[in-house]
PDB file of N, CA and C in Angstrom:
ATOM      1  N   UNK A   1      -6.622  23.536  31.871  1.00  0.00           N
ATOM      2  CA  UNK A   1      -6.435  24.242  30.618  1.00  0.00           C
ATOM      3  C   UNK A   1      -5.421  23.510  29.739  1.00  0.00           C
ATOM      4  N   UNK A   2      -4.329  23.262  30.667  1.00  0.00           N
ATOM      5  CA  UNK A   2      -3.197  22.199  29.543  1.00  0.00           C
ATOM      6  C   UNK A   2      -3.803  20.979  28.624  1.00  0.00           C
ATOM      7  N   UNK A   3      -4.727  20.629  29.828  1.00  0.00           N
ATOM      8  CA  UNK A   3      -5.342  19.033  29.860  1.00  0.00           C
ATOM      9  C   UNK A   3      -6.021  18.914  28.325  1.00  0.00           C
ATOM     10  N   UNK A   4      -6.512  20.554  28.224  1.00  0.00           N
ATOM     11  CA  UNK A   4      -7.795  20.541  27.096  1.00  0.00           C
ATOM     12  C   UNK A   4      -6.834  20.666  26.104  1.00  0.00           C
ATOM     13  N   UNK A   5      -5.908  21.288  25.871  1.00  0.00           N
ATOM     14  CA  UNK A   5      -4.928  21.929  24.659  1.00  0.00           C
ATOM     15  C   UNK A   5      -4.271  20.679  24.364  1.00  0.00           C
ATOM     16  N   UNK A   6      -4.068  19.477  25.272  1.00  0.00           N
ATOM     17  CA  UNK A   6      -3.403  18.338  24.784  1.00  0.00           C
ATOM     18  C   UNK A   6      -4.458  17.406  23.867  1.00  0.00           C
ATOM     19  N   UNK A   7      -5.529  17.546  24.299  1.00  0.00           N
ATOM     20  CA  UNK A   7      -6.569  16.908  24.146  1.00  0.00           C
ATOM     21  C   UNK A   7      -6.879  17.119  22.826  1.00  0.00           C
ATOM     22  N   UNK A   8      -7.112  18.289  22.581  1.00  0.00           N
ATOM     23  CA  UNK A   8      -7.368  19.267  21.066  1.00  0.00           C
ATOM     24  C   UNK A   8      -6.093  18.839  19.595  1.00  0.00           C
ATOM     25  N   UNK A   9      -4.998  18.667  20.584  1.00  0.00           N
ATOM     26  CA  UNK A   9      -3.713  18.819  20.181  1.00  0.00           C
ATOM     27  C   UNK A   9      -3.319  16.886  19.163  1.00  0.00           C
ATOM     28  N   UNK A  10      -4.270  16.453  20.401  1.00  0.00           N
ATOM     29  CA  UNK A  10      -3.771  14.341  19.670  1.00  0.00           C
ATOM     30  C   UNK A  10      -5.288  14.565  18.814  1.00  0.00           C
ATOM     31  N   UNK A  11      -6.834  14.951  19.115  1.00  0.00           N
ATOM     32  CA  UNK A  11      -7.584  15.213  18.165  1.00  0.00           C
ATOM     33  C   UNK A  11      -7.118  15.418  16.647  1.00  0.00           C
ATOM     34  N   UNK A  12      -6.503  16.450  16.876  1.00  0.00           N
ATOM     35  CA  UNK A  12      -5.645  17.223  15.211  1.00  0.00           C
ATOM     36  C   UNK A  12      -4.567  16.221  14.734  1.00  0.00           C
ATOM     37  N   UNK A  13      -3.890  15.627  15.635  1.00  0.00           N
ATOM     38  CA  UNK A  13      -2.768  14.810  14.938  1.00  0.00           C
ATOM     39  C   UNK A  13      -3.800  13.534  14.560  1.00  0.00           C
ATOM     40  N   UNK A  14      -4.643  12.890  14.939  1.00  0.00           N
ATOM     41  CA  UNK A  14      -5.407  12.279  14.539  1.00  0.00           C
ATOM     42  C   UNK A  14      -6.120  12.133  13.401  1.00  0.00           C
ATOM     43  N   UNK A  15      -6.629  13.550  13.033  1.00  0.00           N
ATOM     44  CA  UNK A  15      -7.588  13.996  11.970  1.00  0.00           C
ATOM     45  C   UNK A  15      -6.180  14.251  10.794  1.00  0.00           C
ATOM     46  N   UNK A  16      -4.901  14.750  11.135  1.00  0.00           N
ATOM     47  CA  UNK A  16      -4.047  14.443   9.997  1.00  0.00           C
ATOM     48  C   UNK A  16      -3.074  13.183   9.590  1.00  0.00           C
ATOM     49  N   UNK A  17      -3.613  12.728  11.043  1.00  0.00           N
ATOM     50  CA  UNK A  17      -3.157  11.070  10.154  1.00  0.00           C
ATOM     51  C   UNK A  17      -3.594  10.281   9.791  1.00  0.00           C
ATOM     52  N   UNK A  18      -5.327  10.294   9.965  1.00  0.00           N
ATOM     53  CA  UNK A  18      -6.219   9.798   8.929  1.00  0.00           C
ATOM     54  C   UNK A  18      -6.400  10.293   7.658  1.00  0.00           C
ATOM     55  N   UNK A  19      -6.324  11.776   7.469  1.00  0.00           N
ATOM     56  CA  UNK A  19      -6.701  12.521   5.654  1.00  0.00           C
ATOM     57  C   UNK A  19      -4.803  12.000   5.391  1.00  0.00           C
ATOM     58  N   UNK A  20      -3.909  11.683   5.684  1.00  0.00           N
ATOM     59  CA  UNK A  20      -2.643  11.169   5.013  1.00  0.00           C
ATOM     60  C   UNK A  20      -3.300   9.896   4.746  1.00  0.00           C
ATOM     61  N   UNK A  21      -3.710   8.918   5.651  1.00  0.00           N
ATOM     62  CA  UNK A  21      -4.152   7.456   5.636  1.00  0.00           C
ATOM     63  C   UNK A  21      -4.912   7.636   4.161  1.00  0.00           C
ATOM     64  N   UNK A  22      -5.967   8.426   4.165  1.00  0.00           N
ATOM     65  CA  UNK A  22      -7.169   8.346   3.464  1.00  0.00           C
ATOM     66  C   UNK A  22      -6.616   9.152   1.698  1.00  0.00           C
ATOM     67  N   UNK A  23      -5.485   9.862   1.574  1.00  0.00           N
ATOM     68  CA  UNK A  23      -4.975  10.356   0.490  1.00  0.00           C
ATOM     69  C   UNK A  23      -3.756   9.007   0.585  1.00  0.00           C
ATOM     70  N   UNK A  24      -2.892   8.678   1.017  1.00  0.00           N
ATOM     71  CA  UNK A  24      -2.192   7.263   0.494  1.00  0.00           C
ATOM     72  C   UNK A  24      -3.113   6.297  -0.455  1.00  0.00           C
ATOM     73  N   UNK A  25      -4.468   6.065   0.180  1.00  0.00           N
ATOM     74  CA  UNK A  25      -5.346   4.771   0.115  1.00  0.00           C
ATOM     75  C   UNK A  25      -5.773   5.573  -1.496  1.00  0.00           C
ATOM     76  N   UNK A  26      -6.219   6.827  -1.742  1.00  0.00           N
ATOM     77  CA  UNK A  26      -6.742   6.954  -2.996  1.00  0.00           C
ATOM     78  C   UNK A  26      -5.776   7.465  -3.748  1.00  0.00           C
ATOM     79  N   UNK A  27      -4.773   7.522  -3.252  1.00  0.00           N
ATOM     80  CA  UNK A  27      -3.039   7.276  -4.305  1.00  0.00           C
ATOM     81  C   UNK A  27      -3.055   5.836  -4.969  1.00  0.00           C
ATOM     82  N   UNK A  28      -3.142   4.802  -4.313  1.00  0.00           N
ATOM     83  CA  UNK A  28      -2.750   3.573  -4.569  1.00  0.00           C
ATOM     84  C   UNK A  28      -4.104   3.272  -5.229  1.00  0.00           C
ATOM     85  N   UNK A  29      -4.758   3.780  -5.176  1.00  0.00           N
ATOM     86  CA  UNK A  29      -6.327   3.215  -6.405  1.00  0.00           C
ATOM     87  C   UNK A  29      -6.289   3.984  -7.300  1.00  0.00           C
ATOM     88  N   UNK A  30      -5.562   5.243  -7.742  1.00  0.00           N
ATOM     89  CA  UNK A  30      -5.584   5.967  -8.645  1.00  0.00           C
ATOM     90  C   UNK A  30      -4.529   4.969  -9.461  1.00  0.00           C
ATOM     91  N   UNK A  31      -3.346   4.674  -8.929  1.00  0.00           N
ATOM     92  CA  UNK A  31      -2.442   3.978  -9.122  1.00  0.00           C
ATOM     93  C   UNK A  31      -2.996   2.034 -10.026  1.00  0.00           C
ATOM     94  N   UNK A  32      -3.707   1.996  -9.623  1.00  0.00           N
ATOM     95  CA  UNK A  32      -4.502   0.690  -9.365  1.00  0.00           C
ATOM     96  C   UNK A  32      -5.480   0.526 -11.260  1.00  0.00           C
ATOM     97  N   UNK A  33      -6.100   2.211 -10.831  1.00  0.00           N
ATOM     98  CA  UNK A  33      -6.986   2.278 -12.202  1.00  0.00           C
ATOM     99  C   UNK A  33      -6.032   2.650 -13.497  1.00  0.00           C
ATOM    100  N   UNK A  34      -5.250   3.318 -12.969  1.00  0.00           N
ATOM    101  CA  UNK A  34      -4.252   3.913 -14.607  1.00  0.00           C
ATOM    102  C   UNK A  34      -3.590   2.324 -14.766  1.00  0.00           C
ATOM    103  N   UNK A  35      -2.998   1.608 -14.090  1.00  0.00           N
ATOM    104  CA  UNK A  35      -2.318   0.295 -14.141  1.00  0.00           C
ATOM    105  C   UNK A  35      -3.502  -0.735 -15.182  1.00  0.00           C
ATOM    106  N   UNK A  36      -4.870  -1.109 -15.112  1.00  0.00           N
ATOM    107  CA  UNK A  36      -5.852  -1.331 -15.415  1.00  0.00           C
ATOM    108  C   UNK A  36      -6.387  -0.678 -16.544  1.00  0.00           C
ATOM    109  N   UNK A  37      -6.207   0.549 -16.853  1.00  0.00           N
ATOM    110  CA  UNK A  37      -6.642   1.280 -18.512  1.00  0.00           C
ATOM    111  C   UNK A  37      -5.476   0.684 -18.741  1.00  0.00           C
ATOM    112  N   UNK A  38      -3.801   1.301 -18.616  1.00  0.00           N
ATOM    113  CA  UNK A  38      -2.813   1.179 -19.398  1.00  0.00           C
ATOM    114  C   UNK A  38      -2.344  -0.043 -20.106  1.00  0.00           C
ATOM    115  N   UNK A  39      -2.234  -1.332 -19.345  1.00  0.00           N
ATOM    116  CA  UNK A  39      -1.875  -2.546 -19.632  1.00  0.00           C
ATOM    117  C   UNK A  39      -2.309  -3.073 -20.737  1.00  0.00           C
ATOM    118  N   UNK A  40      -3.690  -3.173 -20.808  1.00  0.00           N
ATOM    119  CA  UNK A  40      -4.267  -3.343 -22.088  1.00  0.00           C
ATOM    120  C   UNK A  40      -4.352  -2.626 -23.246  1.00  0.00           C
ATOM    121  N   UNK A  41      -3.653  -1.499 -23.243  1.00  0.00           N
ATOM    122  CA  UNK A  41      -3.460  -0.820 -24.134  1.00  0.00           C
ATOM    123  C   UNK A  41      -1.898  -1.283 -24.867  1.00  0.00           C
ATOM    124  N   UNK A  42      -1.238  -1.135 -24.320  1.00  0.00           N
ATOM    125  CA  UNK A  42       0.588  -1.935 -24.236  1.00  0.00           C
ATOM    126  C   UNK A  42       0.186  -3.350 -25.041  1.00  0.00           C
ATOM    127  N   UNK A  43      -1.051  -4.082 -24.564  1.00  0.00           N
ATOM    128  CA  UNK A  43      -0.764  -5.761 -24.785  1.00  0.00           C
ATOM    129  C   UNK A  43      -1.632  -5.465 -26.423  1.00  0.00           C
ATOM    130  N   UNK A  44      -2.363  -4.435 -26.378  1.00  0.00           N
ATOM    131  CA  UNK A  44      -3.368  -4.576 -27.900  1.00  0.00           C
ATOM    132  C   UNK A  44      -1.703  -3.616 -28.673  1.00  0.00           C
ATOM    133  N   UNK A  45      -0.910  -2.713 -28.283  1.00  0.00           N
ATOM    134  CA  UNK A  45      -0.421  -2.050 -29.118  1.00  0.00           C
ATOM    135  C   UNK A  45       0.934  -3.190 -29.479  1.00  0.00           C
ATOM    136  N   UNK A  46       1.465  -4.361 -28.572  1.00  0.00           N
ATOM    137  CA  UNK A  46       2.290  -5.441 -28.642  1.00  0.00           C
ATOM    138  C   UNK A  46       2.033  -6.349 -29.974  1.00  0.00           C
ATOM    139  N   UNK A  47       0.554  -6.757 -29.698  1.00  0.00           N
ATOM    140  CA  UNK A  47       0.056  -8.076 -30.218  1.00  0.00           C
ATOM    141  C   UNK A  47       0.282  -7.082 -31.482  1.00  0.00           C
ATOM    142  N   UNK A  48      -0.660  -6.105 -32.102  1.00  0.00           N
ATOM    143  CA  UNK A  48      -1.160  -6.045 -33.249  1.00  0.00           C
ATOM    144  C   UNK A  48       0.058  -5.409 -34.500  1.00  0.00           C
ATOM    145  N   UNK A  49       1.369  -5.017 -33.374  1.00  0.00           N
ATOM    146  CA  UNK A  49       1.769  -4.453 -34.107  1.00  0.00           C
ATOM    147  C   UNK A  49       3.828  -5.278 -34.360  1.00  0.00           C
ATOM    148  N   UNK A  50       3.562  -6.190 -33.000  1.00  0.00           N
ATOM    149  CA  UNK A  50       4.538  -6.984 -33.026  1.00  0.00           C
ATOM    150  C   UNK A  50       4.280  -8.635 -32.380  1.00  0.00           C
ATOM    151  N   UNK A  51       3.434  -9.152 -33.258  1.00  0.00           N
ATOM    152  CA  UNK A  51       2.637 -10.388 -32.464  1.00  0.00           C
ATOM    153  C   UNK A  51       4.100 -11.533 -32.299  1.00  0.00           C
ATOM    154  N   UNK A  52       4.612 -11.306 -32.977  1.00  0.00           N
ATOM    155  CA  UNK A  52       5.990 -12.642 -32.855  1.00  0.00           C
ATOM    156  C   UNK A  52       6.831 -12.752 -31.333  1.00  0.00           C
ATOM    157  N   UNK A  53       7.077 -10.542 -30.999  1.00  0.00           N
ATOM    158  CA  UNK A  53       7.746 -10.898 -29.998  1.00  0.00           C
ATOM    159  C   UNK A  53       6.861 -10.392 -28.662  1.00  0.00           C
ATOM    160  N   UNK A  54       6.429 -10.980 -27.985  1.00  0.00           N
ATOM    161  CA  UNK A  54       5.974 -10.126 -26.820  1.00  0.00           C
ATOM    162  C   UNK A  54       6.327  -9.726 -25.238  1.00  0.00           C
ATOM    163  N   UNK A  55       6.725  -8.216 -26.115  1.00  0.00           N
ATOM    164  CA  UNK A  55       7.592  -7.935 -25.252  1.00  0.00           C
ATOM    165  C   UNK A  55       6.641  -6.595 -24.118  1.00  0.00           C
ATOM    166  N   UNK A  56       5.329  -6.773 -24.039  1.00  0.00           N
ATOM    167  CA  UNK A  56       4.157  -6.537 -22.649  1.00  0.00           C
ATOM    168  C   UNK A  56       4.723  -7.342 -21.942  1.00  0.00           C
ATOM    169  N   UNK A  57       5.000  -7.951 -21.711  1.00  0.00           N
ATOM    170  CA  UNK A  57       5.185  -8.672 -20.348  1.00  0.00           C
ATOM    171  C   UNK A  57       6.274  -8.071 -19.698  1.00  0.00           C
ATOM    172  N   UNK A  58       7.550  -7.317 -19.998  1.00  0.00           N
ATOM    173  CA  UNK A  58       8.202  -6.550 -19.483  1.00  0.00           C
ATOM    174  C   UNK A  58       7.167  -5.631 -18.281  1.00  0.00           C
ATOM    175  N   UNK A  59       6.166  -4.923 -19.104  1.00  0.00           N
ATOM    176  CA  UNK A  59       5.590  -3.796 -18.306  1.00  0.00           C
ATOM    177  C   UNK A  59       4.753  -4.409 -18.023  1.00  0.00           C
ATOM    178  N   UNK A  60       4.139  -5.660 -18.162  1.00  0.00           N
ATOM    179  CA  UNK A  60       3.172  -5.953 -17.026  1.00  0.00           C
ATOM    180  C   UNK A  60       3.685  -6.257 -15.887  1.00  0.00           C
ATOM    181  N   UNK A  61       4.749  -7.054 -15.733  1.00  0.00           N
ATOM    182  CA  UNK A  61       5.475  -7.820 -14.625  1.00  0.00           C
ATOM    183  C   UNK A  61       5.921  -6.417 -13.773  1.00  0.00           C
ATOM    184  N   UNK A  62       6.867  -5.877 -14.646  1.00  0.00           N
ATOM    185  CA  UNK A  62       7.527  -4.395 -13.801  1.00  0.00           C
ATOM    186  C   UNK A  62       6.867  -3.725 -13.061  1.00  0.00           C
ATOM    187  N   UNK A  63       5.391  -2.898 -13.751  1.00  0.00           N
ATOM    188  CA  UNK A  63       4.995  -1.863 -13.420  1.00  0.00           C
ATOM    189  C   UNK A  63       3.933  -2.881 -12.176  1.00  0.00           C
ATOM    190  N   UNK A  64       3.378  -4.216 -12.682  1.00  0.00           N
ATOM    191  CA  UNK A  64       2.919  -5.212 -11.748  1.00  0.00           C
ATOM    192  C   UNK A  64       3.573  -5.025 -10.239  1.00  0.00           C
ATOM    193  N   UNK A  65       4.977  -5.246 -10.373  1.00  0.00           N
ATOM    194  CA  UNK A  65       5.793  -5.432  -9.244  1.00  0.00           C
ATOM    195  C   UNK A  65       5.436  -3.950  -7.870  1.00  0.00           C
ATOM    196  N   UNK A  66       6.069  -3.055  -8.871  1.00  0.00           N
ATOM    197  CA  UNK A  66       5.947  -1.869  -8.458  1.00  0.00           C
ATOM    198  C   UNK A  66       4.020  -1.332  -7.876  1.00  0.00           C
ATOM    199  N   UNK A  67       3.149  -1.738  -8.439  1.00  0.00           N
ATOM    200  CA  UNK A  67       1.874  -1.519  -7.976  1.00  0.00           C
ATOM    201  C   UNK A  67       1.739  -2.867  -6.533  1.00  0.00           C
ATOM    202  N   UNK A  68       2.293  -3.723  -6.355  1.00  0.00           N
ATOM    203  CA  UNK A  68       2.504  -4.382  -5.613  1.00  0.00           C
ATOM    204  C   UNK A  68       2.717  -4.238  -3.850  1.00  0.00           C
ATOM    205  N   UNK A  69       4.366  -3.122  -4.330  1.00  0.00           N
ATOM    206  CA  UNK A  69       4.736  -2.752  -3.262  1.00  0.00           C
ATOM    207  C   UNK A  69       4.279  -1.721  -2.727  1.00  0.00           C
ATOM    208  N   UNK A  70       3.394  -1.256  -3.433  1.00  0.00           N
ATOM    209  CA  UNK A  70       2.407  -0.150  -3.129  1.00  0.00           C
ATOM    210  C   UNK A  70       1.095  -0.116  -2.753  1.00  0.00           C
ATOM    211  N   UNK A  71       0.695  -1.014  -2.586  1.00  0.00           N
ATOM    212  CA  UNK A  71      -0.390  -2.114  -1.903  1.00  0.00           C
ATOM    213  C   UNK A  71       0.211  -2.473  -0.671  1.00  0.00           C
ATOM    214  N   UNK A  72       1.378  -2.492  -0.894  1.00  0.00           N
ATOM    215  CA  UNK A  72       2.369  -3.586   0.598  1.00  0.00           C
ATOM    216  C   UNK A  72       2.313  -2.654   1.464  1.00  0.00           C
ATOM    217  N   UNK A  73       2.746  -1.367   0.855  1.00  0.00           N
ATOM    218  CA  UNK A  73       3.288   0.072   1.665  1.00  0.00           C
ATOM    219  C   UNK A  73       1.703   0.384   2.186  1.00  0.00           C
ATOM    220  N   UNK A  74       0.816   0.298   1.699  1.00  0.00           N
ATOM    221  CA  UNK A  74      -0.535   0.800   2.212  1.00  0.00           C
ATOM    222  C   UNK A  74      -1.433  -0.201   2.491  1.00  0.00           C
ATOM    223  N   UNK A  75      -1.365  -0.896   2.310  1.00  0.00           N
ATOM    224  CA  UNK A  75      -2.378  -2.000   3.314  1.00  0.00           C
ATOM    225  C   UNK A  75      -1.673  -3.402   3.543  1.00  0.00           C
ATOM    226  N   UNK A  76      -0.708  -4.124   2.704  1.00  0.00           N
ATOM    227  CA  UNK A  76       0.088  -4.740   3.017  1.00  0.00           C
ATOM    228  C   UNK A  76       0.088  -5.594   4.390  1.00  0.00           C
ATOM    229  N   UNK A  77       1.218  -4.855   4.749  1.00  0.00           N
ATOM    230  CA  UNK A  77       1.812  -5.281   6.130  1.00  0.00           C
ATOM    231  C   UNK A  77       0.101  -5.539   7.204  1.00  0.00           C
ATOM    232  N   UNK A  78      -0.318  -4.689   7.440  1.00  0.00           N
ATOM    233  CA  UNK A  78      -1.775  -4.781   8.418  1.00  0.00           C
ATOM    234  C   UNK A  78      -2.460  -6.239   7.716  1.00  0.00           C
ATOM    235  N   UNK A  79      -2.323  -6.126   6.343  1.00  0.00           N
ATOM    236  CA  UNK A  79      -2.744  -7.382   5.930  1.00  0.00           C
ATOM    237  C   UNK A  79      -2.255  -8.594   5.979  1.00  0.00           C
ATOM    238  N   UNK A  80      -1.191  -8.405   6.052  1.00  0.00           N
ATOM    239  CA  UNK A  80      -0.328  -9.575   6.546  1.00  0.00           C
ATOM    240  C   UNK A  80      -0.264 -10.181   7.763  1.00  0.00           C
ATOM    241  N   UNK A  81      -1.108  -9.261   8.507  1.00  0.00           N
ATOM    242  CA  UNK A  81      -0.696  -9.834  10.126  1.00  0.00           C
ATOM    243  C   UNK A  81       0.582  -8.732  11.192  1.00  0.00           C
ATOM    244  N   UNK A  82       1.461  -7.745  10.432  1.00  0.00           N
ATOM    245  CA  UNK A  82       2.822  -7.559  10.395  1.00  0.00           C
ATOM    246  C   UNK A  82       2.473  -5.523  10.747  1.00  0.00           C
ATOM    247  N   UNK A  83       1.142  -5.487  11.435  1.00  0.00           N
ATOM    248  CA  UNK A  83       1.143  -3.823  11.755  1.00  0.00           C
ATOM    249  C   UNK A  83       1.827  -3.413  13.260  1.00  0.00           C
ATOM    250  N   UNK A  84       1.468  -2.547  13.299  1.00  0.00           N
ATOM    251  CA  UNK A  84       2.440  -1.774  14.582  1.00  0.00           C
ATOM    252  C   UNK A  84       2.373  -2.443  15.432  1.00  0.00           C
ATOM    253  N   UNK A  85       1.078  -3.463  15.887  1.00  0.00           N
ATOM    254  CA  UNK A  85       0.764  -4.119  17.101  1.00  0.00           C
ATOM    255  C   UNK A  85       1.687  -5.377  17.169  1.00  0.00           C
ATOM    256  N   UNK A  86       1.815  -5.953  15.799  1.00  0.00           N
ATOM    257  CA  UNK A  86       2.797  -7.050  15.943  1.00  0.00           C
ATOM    258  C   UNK A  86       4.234  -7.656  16.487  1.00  0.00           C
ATOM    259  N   UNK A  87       4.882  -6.377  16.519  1.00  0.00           N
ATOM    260  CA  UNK A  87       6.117  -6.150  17.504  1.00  0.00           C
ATOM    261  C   UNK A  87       5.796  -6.452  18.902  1.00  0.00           C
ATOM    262  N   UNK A  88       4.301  -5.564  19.110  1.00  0.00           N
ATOM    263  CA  UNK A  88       4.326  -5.536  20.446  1.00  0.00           C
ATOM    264  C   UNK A  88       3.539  -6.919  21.166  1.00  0.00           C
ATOM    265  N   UNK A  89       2.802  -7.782  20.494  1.00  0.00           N
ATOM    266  CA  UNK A  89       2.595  -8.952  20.346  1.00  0.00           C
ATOM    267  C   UNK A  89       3.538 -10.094  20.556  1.00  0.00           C
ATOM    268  N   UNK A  90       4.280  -9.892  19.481  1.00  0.00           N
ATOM    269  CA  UNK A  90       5.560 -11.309  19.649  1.00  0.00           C
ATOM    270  C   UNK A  90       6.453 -10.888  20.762  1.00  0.00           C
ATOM    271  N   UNK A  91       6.651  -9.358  21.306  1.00  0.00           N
ATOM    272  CA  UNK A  91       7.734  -9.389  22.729  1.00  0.00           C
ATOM    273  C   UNK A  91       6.663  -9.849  23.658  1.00  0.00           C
ATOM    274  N   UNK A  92       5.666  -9.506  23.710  1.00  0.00           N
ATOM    275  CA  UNK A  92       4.801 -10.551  24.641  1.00  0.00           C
ATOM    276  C   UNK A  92       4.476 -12.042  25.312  1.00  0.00           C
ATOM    277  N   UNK A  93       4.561 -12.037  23.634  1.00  0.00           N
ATOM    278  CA  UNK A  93       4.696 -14.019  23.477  1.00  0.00           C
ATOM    279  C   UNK A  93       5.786 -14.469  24.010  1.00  0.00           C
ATOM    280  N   UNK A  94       7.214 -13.799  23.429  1.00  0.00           N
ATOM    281  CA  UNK A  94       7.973 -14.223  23.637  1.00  0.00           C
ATOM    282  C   UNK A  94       8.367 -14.169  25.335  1.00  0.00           C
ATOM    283  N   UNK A  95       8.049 -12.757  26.066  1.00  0.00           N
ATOM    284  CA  UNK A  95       8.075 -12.627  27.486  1.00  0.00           C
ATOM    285  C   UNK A  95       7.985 -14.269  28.412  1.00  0.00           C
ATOM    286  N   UNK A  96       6.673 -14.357  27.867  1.00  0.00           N
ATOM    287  CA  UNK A  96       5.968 -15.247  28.113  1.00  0.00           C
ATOM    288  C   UNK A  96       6.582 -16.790  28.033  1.00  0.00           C
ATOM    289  N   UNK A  97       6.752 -16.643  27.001  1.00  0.00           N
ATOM    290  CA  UNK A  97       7.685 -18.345  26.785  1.00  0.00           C
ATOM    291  C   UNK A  97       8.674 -18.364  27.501  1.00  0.00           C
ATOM    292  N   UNK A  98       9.317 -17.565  27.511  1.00  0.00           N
ATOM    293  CA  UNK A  98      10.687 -17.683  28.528  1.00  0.00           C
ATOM    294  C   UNK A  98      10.439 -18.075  30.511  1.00  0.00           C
ATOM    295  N   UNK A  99       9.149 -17.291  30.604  1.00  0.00           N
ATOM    296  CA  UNK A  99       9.122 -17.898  31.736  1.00  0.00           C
ATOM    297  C   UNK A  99       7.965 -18.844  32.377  1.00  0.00           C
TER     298      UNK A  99
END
């Protein structure tokens, strides 16, 4: 009876740490599309109305940066090579080299 209630119990933590996984992932594309309307709106309201100085590149670079680390924070690191397994990887390697 325990066996089943544990069972039920990593099921559910499962199913809520995929709909977090799966609401992060369409955070950062919501994030992704407003970044994509907005920019070009900033660079047409820059050019047409101050073509000498252009000062879009502030908010492209910035808000750039910031959509960045938010990519990093959600797929990032796994993309990099650098997910949970990787710790447990290099103490391996390293186990290993030493002897």
């Amino acid at each position: 009876m325990e066996d089943k209630r544990k069972i039920e119990f990593t099921k559910q933590q499962r199913y809520y740490k995929a709909q977090k996984r799966v609401k992060d992932v369409k955070g950062f594309y919501i994030h992704l599309t407003i970044y994509c309307l907005v920019i070009p709106l900033i660079v047409f309201i820059n050019l047409k109305y101050v073509p000498h100085i252009h000062w879009f590149w502030y908010s492209v670079l910035g808000w750039g940066m910031g959509l960045f680390f938010h990519w990093l924070g959600i797929f990032g690191f796994k993309f990099l090579g650098l997910g949970k397994n990787w710790e447990d990887k290099k103490i391996k390697e390293f186990m290993n080299e030493n002897n």
